[in-house]
Protein backbone atom coordinates (compact mmCIF):
# COMPACT_ATOMS: atom_id res chain seq x y z
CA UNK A 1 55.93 -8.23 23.85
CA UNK A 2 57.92 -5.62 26.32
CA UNK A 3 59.85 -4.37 23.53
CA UNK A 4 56.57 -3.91 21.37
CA UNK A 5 55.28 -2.08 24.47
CA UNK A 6 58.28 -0.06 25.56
CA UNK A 7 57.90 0.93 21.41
CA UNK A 8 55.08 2.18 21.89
CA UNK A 9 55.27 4.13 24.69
CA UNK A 10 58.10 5.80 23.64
CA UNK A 11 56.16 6.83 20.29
CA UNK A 12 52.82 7.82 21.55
CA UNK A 13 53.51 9.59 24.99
CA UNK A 14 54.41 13.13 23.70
CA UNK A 15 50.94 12.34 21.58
CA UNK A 16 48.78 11.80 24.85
CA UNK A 17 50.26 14.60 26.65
CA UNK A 18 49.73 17.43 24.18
CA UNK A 19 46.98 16.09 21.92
CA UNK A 20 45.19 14.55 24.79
CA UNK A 21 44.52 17.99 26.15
CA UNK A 22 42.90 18.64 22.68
CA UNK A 23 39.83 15.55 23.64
CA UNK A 24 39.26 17.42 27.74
CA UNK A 25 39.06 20.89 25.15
CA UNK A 26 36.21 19.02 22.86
CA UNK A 27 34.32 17.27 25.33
CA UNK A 28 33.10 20.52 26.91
CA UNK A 29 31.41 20.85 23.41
CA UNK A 30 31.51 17.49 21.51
CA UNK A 31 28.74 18.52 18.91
CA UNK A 32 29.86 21.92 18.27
CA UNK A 33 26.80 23.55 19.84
CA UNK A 34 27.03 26.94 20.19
CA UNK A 35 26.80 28.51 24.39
CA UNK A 36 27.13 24.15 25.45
CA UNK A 37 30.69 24.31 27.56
CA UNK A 38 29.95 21.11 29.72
CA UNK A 39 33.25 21.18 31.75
CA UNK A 40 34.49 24.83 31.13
CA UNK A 41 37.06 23.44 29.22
CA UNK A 42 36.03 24.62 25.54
CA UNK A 43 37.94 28.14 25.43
CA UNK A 44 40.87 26.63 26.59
CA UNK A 45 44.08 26.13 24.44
CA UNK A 46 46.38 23.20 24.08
CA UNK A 47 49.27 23.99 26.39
CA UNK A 48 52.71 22.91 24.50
CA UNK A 49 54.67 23.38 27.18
CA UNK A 50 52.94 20.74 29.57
CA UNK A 51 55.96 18.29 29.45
CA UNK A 52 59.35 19.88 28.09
CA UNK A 53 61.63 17.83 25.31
CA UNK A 54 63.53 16.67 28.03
CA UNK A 55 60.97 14.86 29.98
CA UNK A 56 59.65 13.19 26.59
CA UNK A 57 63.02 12.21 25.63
CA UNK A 58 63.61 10.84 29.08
CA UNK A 59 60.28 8.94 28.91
CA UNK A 60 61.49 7.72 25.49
CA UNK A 61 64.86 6.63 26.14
CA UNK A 62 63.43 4.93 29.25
CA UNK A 63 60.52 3.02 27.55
CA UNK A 64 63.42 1.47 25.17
CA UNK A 65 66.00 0.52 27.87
CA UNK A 66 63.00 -0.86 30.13
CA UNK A 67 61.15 -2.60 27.50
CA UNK A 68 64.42 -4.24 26.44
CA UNK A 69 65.08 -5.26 29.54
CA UNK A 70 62.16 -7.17 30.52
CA UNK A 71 62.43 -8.44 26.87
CA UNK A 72 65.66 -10.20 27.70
CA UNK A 73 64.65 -10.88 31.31
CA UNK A 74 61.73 -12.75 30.31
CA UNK A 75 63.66 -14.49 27.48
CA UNK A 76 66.12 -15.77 29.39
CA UNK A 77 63.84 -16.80 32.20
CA UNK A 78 61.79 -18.82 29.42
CA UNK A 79 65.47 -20.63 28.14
CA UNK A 80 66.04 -21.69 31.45
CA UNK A 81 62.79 -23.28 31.63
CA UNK A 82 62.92 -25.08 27.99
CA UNK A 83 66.43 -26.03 28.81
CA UNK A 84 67.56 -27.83 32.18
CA UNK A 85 71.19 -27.49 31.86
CA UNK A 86 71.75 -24.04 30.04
CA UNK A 87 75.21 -22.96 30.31
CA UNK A 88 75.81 -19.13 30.39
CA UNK A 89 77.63 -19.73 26.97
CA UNK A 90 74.54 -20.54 25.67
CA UNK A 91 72.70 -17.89 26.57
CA UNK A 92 75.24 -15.17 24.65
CA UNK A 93 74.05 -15.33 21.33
CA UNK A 94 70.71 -14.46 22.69
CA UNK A 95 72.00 -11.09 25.28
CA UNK A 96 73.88 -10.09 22.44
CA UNK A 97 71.55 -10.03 19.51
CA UNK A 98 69.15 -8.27 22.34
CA UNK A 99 72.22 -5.61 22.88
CA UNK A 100 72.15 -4.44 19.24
CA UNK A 101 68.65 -4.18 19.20
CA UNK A 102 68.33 -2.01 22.31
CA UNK A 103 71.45 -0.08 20.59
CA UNK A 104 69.32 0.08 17.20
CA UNK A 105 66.55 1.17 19.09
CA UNK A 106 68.27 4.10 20.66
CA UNK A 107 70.22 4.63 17.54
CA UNK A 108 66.60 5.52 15.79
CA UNK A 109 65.43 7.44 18.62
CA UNK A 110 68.25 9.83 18.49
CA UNK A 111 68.71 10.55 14.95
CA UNK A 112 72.04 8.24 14.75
């Protein structure tokens, strides 16, 4: 479930920052009425420059890593529960099929 999230984070915030300004523009005027401007907001434009690439692809790349993280956190947590003698050998197979997916992940993100 973190990993699902940290997806989706990563793939929808540039979305809600510069489309989101486009529902606070049409809610001044959500029937297209002409002189209603509710909140002043209807002339406005979108403003594309409200977060720069760099803070998106921060946000990205951090959604990943953190969503991976809690993904193996919380699976490991749950194996030590199920199991009353796991053995860090044990455990392995599990960090390192989580490795190549949070190298996968990043892998997409940048183009790789």
């Amino acid at each position: 479930m973190p990993i699902a999230l940290g997806y989706t984070v990563a793939h929808y915030f540039s979305l809600l920052v510069l489309d989101g300004q486009t529902t606070w523009i049409l809610v001044s005027n959500p029937f297209g009425l002409a002189g209603v401007d509710l909140f002043g907001t209807f002339g406005n434009r979108v403003d594309l420059t409200a977060v720069s690439s760099d803070a998106i692809a921060l946000v990205q790349v951090g959604a990943v890593v953190v969503g991976h993280v809690l993904g193996v956190t919380l699976a490991h947590e749950r194996a030590l529960l199920s199991a009353r003698r796991a053995r860090a050998s044990d455990q392995l197979p599990l960090v390192l099929v989580m490795v190549l997916f949070t190298v996968g992940g990043l892998g997409l993100l940048f183009g790789f």
